[in-house]
N, C-alpha and C. Protein backbone atom coordinates (compact mmCIF):
# COMPACT_ATOMS: atom_id res chain seq x y z
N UNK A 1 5.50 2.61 -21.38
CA UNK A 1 4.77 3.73 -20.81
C UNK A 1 5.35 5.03 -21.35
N UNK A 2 4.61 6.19 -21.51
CA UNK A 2 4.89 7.09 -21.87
C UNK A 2 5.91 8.03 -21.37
N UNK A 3 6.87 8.76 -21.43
CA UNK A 3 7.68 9.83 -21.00
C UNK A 3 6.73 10.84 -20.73
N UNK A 4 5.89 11.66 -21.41
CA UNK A 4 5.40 12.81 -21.86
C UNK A 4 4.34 13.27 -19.76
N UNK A 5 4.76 14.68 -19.79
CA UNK A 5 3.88 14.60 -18.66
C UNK A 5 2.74 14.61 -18.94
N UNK A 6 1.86 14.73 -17.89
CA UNK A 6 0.56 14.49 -17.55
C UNK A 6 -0.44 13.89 -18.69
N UNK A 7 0.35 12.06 -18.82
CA UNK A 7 -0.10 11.33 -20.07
C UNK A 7 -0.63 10.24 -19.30
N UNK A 8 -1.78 9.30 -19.80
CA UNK A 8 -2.30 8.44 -19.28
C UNK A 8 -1.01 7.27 -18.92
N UNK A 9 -1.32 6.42 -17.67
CA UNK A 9 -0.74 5.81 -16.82
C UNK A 9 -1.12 4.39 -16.79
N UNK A 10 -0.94 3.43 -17.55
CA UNK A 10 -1.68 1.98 -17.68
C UNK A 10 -0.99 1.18 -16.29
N UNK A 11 -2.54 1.14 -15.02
CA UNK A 11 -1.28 0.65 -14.27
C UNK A 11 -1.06 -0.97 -14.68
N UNK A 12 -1.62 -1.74 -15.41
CA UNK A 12 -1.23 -3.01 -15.20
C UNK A 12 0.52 -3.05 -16.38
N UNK A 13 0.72 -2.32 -16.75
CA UNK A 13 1.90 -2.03 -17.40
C UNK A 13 2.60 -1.28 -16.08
N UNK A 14 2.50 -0.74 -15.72
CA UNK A 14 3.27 -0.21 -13.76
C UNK A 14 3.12 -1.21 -13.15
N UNK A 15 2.35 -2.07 -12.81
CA UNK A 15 2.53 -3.37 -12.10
C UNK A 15 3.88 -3.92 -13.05
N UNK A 16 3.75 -4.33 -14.37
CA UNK A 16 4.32 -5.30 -14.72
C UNK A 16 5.90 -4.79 -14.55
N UNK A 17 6.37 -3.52 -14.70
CA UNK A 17 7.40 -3.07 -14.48
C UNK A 17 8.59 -3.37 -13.30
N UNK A 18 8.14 -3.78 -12.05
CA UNK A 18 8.70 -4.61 -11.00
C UNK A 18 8.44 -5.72 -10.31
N UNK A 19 8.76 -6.62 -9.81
CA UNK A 19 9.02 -7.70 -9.56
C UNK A 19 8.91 -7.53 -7.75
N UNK A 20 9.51 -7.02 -6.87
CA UNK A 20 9.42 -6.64 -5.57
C UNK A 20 8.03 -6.58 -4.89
N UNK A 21 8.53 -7.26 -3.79
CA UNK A 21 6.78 -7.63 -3.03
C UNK A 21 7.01 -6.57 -1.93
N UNK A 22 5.97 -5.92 -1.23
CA UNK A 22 6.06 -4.94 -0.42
C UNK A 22 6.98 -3.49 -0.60
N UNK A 23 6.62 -3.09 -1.70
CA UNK A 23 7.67 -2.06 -2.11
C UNK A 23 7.61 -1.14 -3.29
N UNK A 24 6.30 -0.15 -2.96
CA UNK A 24 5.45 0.45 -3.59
C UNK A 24 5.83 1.56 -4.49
N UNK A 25 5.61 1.51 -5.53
CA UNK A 25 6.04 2.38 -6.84
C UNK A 25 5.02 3.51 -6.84
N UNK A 26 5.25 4.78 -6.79
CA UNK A 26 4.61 6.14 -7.11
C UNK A 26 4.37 6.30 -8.99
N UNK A 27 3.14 5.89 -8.82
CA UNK A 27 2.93 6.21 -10.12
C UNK A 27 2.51 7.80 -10.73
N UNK A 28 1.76 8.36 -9.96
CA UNK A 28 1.10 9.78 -10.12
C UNK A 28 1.01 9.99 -8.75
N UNK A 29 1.12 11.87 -9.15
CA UNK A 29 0.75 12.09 -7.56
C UNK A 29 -0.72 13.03 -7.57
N UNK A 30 -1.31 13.49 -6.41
CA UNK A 30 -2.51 14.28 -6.56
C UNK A 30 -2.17 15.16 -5.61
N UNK A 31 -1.96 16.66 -5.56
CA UNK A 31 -2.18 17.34 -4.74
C UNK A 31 -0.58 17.19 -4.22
N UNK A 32 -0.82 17.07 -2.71
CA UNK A 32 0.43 16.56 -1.82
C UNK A 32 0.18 14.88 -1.83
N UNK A 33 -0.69 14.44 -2.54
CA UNK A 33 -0.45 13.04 -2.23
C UNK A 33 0.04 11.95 -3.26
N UNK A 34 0.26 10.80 -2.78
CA UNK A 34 1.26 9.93 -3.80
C UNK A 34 0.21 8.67 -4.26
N UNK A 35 0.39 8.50 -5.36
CA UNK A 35 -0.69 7.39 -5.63
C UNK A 35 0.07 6.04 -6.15
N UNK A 36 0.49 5.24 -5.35
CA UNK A 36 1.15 4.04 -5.33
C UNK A 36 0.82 2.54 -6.11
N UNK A 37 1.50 2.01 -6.41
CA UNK A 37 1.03 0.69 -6.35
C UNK A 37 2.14 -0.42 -5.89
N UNK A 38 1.31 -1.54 -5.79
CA UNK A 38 2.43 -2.65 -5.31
C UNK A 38 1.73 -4.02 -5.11
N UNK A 39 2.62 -5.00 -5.15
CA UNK A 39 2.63 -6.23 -5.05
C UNK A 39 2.73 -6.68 -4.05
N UNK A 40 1.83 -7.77 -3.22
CA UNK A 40 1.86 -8.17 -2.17
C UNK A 40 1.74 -9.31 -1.76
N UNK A 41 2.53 -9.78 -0.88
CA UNK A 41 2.60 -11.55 -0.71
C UNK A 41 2.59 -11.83 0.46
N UNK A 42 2.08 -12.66 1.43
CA UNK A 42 2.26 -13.05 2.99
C UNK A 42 2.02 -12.03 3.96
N UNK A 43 2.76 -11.36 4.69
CA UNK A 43 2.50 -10.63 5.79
C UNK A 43 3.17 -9.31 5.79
N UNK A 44 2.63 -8.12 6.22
CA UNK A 44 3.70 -6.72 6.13
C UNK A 44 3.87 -7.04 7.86
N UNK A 45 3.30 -5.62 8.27
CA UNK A 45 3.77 -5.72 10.00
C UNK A 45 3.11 -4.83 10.58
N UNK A 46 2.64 -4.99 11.72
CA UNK A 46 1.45 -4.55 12.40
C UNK A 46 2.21 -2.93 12.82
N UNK A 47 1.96 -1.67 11.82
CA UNK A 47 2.50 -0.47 12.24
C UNK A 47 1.13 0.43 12.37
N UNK A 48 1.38 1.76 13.02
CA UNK A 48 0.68 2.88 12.60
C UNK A 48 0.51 3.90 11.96
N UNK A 49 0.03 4.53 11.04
CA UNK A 49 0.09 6.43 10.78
C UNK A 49 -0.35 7.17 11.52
N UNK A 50 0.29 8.09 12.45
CA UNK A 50 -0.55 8.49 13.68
C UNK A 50 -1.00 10.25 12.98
N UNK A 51 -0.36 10.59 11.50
CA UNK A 51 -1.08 11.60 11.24
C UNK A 51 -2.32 11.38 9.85
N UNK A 52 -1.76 10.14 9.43
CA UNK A 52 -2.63 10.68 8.31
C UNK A 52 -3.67 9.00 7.87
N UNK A 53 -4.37 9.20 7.29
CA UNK A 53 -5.89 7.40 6.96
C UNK A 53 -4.45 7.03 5.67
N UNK A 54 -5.26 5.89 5.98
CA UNK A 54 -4.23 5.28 4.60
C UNK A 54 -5.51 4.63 3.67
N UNK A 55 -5.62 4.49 2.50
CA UNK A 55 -6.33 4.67 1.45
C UNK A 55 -5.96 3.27 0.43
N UNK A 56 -6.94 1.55 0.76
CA UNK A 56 -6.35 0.76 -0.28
C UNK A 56 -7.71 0.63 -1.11
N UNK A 57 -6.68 -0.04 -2.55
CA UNK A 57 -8.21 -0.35 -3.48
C UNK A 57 -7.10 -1.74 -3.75
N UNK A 58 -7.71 -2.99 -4.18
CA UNK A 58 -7.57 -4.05 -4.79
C UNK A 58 -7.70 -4.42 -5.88
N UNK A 59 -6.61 -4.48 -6.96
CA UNK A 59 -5.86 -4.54 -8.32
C UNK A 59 -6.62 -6.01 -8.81
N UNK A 60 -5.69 -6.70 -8.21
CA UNK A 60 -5.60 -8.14 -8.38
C UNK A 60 -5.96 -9.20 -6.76
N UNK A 61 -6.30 -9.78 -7.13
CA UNK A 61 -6.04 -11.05 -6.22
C UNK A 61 -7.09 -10.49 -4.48
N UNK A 62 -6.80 -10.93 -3.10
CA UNK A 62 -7.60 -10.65 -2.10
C UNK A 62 -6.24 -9.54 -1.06
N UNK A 63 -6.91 -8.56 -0.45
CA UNK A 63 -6.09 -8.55 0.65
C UNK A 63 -6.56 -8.02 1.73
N UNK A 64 -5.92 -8.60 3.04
CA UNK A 64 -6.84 -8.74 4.56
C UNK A 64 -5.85 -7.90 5.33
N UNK A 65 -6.86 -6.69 5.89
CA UNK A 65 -6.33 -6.23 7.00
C UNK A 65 -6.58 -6.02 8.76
N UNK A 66 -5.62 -6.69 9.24
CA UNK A 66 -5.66 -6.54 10.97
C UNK A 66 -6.07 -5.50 10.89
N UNK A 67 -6.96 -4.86 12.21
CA UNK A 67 -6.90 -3.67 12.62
C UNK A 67 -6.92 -3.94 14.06
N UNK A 68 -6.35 -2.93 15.13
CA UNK A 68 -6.64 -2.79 16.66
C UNK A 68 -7.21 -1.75 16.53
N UNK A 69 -8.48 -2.11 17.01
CA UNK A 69 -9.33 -0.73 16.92
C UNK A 69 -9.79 -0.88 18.92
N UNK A 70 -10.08 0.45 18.98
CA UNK A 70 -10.67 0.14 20.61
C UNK A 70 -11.75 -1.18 21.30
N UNK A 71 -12.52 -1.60 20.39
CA UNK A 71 -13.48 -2.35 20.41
C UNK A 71 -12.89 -3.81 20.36
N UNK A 72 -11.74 -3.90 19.75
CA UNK A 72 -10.86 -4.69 19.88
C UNK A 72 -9.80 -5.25 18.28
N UNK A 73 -9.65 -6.36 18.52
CA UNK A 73 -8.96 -6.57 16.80
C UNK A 73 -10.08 -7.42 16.31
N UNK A 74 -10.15 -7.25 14.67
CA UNK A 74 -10.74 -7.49 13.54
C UNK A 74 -9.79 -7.32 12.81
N UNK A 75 -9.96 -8.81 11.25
CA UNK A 75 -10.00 -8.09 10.24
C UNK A 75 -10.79 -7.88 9.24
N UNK A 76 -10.06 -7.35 8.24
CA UNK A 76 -11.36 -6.98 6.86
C UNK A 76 -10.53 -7.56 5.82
N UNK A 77 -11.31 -8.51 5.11
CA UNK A 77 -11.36 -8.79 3.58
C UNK A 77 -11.70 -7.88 2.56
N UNK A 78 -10.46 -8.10 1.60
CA UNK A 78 -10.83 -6.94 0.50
C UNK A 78 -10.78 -7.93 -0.57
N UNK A 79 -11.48 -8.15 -1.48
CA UNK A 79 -11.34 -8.95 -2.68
C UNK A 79 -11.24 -7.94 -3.49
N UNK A 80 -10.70 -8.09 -5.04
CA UNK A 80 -10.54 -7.42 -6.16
C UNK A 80 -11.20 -6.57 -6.39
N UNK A 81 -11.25 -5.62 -6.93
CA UNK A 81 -12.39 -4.34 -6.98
C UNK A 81 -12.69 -3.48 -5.42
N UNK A 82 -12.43 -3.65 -4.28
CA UNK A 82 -12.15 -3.40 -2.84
C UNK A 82 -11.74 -1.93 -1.97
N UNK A 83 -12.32 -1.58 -1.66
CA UNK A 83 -11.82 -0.53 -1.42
C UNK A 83 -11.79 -0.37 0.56
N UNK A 84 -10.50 0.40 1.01
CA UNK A 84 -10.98 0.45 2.57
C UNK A 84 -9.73 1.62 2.69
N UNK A 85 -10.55 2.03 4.00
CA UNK A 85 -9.24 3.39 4.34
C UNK A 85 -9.21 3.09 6.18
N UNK A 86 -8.09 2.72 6.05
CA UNK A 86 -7.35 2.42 7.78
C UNK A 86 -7.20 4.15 8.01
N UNK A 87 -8.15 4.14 9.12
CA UNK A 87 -8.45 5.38 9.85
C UNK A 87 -6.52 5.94 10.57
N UNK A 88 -6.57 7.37 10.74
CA UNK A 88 -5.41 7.77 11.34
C UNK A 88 -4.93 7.25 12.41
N UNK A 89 -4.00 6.72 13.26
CA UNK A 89 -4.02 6.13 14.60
C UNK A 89 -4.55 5.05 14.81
N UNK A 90 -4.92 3.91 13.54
CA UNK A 90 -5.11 2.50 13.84
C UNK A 90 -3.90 2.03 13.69
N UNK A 91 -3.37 1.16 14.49
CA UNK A 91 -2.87 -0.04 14.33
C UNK A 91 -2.94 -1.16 13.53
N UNK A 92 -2.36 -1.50 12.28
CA UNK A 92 -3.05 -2.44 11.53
C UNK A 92 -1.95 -3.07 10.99
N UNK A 93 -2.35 -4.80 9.84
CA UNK A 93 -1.34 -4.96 9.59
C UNK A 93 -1.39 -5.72 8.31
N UNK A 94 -1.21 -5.19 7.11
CA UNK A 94 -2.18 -5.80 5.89
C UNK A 94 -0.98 -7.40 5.66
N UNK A 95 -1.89 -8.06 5.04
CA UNK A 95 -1.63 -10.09 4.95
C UNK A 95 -2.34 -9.89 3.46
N UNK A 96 -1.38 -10.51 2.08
CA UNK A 96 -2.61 -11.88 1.17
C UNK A 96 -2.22 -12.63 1.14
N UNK A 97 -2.70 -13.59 1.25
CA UNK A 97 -2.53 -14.99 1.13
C UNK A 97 -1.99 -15.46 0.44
N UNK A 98 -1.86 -14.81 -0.92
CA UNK A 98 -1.32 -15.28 -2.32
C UNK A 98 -1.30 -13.76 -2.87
N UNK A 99 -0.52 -13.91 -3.99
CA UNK A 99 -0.02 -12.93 -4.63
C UNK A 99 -0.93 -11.73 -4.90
N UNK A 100 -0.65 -10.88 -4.79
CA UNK A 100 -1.76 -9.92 -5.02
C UNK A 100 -1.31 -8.60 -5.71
N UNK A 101 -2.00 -7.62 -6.40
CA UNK A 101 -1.72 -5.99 -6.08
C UNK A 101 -2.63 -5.02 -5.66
N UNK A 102 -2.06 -4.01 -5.37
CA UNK A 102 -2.86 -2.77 -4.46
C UNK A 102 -2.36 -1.48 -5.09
N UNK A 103 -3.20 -0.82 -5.01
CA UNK A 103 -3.02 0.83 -5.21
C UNK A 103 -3.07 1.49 -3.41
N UNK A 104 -2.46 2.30 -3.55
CA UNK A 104 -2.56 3.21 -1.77
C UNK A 104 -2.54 4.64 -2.48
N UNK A 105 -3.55 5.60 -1.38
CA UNK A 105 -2.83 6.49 -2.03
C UNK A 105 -2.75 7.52 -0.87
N UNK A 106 -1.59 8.29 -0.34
CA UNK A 106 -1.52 8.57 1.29
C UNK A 106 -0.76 9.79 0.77
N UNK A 107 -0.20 10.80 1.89
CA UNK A 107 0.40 12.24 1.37
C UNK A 107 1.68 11.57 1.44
N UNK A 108 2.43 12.03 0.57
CA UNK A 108 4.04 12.37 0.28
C UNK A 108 5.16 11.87 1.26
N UNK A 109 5.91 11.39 0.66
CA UNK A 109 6.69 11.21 2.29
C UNK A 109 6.34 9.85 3.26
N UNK A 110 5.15 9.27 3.32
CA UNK A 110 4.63 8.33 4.12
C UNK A 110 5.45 7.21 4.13
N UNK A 111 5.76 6.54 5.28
CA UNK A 111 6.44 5.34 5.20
C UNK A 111 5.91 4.06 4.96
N UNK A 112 6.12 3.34 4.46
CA UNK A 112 5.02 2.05 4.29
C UNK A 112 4.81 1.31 5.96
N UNK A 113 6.04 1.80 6.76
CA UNK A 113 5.82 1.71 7.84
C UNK A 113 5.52 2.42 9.14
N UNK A 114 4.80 2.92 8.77
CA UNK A 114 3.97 4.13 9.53
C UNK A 114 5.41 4.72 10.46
N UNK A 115 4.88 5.37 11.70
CA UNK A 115 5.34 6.04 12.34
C UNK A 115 6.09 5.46 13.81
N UNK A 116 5.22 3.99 13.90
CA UNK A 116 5.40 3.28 15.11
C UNK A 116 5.27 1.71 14.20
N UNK A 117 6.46 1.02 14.73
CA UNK A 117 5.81 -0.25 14.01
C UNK A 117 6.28 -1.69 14.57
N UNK A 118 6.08 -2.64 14.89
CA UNK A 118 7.21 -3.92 15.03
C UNK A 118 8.40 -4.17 14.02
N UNK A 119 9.10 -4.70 14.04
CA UNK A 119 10.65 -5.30 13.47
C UNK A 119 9.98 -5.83 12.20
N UNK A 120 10.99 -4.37 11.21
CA UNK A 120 10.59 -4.65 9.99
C UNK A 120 11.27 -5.96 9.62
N UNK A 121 10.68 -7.20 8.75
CA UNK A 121 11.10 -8.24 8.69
C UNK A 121 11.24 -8.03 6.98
N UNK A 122 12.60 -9.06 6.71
CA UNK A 122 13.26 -8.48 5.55
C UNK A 122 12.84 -8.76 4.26
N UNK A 123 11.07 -9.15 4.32
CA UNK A 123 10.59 -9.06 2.73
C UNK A 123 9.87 -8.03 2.58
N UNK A 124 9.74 -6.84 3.55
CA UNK A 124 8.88 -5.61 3.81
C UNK A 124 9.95 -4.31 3.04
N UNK A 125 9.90 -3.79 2.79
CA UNK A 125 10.58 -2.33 2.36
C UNK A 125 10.06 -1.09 2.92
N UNK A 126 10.82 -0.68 3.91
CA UNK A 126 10.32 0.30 4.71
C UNK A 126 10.91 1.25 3.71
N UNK A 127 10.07 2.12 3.10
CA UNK A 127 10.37 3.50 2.17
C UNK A 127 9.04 4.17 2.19
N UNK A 128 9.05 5.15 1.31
CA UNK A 128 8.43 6.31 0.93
C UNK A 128 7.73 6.31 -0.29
N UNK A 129 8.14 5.29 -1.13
CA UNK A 129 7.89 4.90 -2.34
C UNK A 129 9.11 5.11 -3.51
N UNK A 130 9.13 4.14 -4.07
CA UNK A 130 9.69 4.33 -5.46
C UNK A 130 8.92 4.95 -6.58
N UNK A 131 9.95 5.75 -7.28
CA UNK A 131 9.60 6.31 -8.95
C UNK A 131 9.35 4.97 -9.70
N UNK A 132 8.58 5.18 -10.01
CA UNK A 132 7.78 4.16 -10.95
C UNK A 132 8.87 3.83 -12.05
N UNK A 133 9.54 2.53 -12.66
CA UNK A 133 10.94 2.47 -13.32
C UNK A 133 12.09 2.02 -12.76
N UNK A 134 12.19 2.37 -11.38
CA UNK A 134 12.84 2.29 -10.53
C UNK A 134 13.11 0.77 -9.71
C-alpha cells in the first residue's frame, strides 16, 4: 500500500494486512469520522452507542445483527454487498457464523464497545481502532 497521502486505499490489501478477529483497522478517515475495517468470527457482545448510529457494509462472507429494539429483539442478515446502520441507543450484538469482513464507519474515538456493554469476552478488542499496519 502506498505511503503517499490522500492515495487510493485497496481495502482487500488492508484486510490482508492483519490477521485479528474483532479488532478494527482505520483505514481513512472522513470528516470527524473513521472508516474501519475488520475481520469477524463467532460472536462480539451485546453493547450500545448511546450517542452516535453505527454504519456496516459487508466485504466478504455474511454478518447477523441482534438488535433490542422496543418492539422487541430481531435480527438482520447482511450477506456480502450489505449494508445496515444500528440506530443511536440500540442495543445490539453483531455474530458470523464463519469468517467474514466488514467496513464500519462511526466518528472518531468510538469504542467497538459502545458505551454500555456485557463482559468483554477475550476474542473481542475493545478499542477505538487501529492504524491500518498496526
Amino acid at each position: 500500500m502506498s505511503n503517499e497521502p490522500n492515495s487510493p486505499i485497496p481495502l482487500d490489501k488492508a484486510l490482508a494486512s492483519f490477521d485479528a478477529l474483532w479488532s478494527p483497522r482505520i483505514v481513512t478517515r472522513v470528516n470527524d469520522y473513521d472508516v474501519r475495517v475488520a475481520k469477524v468470527e463467532g460472536e462480539h457482545v451485546w453493547h450500545v452507542h448511546e450517542d452516535t448510529d453505527e454504519f456496516f457494509l459487508v466485504l466478504e462472507g455474511e454478518l447477523r445483527i441482534s438488535l433490542r429494539e422496543p418492539a422487541g429483539e430481531r435480527t438482520v442478515t447482511l450477506p456480502r454487498g450489505a449494508v445496515f446502520t444500528v440506530p443511536r441507543g440500540t442495543e445490539h450484538k453483531p455474530y458470523a457464523p464463519s469468517r467474514a469482513a466488514i467496513l464500519m464507519f462511526e466518528p472518531s474515538g468510538t469504542s467497538t464497545v459502545g458505551d454500555r456493554h456485557d463482559e468483554v469476552p477475550d476474542h473481542v478488542d475493545a478499542t477505538a481502532g487501529h492504524a491500518l499496519g498496526s
